[in-house]
Protein backbone atom coordinates (compact mmCIF):
# COMPACT_ATOMS: atom_id res chain seq x y z
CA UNK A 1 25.06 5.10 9.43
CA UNK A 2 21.83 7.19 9.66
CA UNK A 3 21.55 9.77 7.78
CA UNK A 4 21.39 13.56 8.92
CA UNK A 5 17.46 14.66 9.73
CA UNK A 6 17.56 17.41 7.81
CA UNK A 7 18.63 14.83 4.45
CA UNK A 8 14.93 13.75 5.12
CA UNK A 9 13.42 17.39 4.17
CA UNK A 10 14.72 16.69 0.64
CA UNK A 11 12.20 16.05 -2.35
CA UNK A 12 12.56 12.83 -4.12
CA UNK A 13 11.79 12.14 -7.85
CA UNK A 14 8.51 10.73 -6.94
CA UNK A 15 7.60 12.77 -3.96
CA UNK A 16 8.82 16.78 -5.74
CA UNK A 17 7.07 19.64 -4.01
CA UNK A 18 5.42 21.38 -6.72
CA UNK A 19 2.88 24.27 -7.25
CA UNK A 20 -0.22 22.08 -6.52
CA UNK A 21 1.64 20.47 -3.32
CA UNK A 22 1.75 24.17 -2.16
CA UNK A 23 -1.44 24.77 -2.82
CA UNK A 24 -2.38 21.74 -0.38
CA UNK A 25 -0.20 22.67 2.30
CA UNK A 26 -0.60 26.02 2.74
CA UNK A 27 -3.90 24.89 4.39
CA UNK A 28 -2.79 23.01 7.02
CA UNK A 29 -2.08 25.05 9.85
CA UNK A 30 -1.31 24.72 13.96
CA UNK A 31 1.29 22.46 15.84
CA UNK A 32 2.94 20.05 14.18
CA UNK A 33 0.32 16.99 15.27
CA UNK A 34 -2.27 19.09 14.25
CA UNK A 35 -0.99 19.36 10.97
CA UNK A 36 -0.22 15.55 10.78
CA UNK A 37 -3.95 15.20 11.16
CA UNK A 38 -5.27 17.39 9.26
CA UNK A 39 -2.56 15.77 6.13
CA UNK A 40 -4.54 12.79 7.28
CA UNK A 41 -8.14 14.28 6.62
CA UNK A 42 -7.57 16.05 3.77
CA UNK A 43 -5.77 12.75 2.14
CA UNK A 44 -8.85 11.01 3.07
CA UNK A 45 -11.59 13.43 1.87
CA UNK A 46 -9.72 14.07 -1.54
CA UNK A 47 -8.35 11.16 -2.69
CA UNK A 48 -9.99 8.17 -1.97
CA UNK A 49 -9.44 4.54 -2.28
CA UNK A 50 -9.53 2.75 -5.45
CA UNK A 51 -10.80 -1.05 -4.81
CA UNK A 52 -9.61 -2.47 -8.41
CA UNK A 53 -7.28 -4.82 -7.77
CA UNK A 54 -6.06 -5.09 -11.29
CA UNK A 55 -5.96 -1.24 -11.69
CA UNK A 56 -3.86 -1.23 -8.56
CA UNK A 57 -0.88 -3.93 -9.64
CA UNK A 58 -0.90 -1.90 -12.83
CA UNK A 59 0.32 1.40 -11.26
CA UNK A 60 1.64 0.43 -8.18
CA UNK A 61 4.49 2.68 -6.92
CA UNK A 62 4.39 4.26 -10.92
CA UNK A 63 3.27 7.90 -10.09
CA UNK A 64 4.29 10.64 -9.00
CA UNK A 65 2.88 12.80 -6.14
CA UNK A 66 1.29 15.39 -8.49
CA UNK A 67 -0.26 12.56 -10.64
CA UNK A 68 -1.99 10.92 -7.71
CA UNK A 69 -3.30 14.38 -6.87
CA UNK A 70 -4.82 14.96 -10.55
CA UNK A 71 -5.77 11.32 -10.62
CA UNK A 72 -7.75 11.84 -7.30
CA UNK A 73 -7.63 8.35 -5.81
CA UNK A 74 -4.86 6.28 -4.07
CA UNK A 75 -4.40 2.49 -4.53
CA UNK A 76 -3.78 1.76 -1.25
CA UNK A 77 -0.78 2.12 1.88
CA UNK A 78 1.69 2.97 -0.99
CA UNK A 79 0.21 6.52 -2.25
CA UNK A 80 -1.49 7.47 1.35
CA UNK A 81 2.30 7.08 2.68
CA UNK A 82 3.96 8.97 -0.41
CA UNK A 83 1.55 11.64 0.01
CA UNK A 84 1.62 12.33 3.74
CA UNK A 85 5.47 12.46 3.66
CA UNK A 86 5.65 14.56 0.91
CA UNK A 87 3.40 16.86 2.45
CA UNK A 88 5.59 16.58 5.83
CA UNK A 89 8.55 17.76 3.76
CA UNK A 90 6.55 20.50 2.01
CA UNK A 91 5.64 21.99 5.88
CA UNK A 92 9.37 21.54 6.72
CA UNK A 93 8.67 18.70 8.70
CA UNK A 94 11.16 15.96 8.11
CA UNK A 95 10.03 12.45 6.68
CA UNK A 96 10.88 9.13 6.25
CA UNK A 97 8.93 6.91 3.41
CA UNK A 98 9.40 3.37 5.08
CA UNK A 99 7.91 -0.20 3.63
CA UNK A 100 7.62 -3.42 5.00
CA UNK A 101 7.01 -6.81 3.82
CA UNK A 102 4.63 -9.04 6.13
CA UNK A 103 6.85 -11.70 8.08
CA UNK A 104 3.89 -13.85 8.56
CA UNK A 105 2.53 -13.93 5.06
CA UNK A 106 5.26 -13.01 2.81
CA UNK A 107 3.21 -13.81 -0.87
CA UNK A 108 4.14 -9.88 -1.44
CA UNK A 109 2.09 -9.12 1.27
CA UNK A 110 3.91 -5.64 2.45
CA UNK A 111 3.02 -1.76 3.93
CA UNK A 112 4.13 1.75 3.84
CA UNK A 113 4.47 3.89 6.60
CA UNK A 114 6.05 7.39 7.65
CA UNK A 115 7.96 8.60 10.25
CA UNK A 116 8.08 11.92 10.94
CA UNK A 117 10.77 13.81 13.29
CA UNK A 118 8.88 16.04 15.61
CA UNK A 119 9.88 17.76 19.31
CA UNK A 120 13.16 16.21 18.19
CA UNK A 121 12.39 12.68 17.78
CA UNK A 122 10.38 10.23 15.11
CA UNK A 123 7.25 9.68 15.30
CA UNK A 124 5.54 6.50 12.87
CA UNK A 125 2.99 7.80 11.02
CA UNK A 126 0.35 5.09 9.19
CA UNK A 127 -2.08 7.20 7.22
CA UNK A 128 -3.76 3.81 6.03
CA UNK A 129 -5.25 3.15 9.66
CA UNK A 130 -4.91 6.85 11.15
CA UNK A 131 -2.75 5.87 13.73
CA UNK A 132 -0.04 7.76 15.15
CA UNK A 133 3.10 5.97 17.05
CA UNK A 134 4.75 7.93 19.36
CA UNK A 135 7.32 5.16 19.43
CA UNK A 136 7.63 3.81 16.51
CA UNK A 137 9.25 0.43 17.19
CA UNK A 138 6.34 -0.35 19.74
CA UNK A 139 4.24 -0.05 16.74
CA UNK A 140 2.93 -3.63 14.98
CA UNK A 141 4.48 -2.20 11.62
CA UNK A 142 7.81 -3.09 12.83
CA UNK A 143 6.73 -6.37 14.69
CA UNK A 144 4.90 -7.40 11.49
CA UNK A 145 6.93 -6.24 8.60
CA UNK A 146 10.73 -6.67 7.36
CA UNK A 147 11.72 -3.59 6.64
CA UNK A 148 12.54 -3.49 2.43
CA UNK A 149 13.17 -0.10 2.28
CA UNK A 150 13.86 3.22 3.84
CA UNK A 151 14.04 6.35 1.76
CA UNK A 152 12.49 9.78 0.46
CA UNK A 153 9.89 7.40 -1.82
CA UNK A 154 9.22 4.55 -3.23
CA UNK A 155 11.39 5.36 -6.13
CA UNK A 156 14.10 5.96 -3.92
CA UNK A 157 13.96 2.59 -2.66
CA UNK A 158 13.99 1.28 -6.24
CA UNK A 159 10.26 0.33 -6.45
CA UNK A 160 8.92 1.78 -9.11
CA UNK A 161 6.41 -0.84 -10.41
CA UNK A 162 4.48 -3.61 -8.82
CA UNK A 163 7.49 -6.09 -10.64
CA UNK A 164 9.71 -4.54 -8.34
CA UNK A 165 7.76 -4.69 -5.55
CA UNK A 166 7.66 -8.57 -6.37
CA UNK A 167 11.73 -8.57 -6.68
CA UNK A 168 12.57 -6.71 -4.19
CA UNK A 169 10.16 -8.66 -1.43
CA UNK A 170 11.45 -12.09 -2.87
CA UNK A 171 15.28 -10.89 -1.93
CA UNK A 172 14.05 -10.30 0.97
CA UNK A 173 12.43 -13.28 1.91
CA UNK A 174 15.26 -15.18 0.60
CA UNK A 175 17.78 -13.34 3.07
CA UNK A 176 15.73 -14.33 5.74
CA UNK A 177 15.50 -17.92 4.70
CA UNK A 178 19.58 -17.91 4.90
CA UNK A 179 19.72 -16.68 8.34
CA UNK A 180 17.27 -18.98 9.66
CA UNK A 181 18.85 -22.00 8.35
């Protein structure tokens, strides 16, 4: 059954609204799409992509919000995605953390997304590519991607390192190899 909209202003372990996500938000000011963008910007300007692939599998889904902040860079779909719905939340917008694993190349190929709820319905959110879905199941993210999990965070949806990334992806995959049989 899906859950209430208002369950999706709640903090998660990984995603809390602290002090210094306060200090970010207060910022951000204007409609609701306006703020969305400038979430976008300001995650783009501040804490930019870091291209080590090694570094990347070795803290995959591991932080928190706050430590990405301090850290200053983001290691890809995963932190953009943690960050812009914890800063939905923080501006009383209602979020969804959602990621995906690739149907067409499934070697733990997989993306994060957002949905928000604005003007009473969900909007997708992919702060990786700046795009914006008005409806979210016309988006490729949902024609490309299984859906693995649905939740306030990562952590939420039990991925807390890149191991259970690998796990969780592989149960997946497996499922769908049963139904197709």
């Amino acid at each position: 059954m899906e859950k209430e909209v208002s369950y999706w202003l709640k903090e998660g372990k990984q995603s809390k609204i602290t002090s210094a996500v306060k200090k970010i938000v207060k910022n951000f000011n204007g409609e609701n799409m306006e703020k969305i963008y400038q979430i976008l910007e300001w995650i783009e300007k501040n804490i930019p992509h870091h291209k080590d692939q090694k570094k990347v599998t070795e803290i995959f889904a591991n932080r928190s919000v706050d430590k990405i902040i301090k850290d200053k860079f983001n290691i890809g779909c995963h932190d953009t995605a943690v960050l812009t719905a914890t800063f939905l939340r923080a501006l009383g917008i209602p979020a969804k953390f959602i990621e995906g694993i690739n149907k067409l190349n499934k070697d733990n190929a997989g993306h994060c997304i957002v949905e928000a709820y604005i003007n009473s319905k969900w909007i997708l959110i992919d702060p990786s590519y700046f795009i914006i879905s008005l409806k979210p199941k016309r988006n490729l993210f949902y024609k490309e991607n299984y859906i693995t999990g649905e939740g306030l965070d990562s952590w939420d949806n039990g991925i807390k390192t890149f191991a259970d990334w690998k796990r969780k992806s592989q149960k997946t995959i497996n499922y769908i190899k049963k139904l197709n049989k």
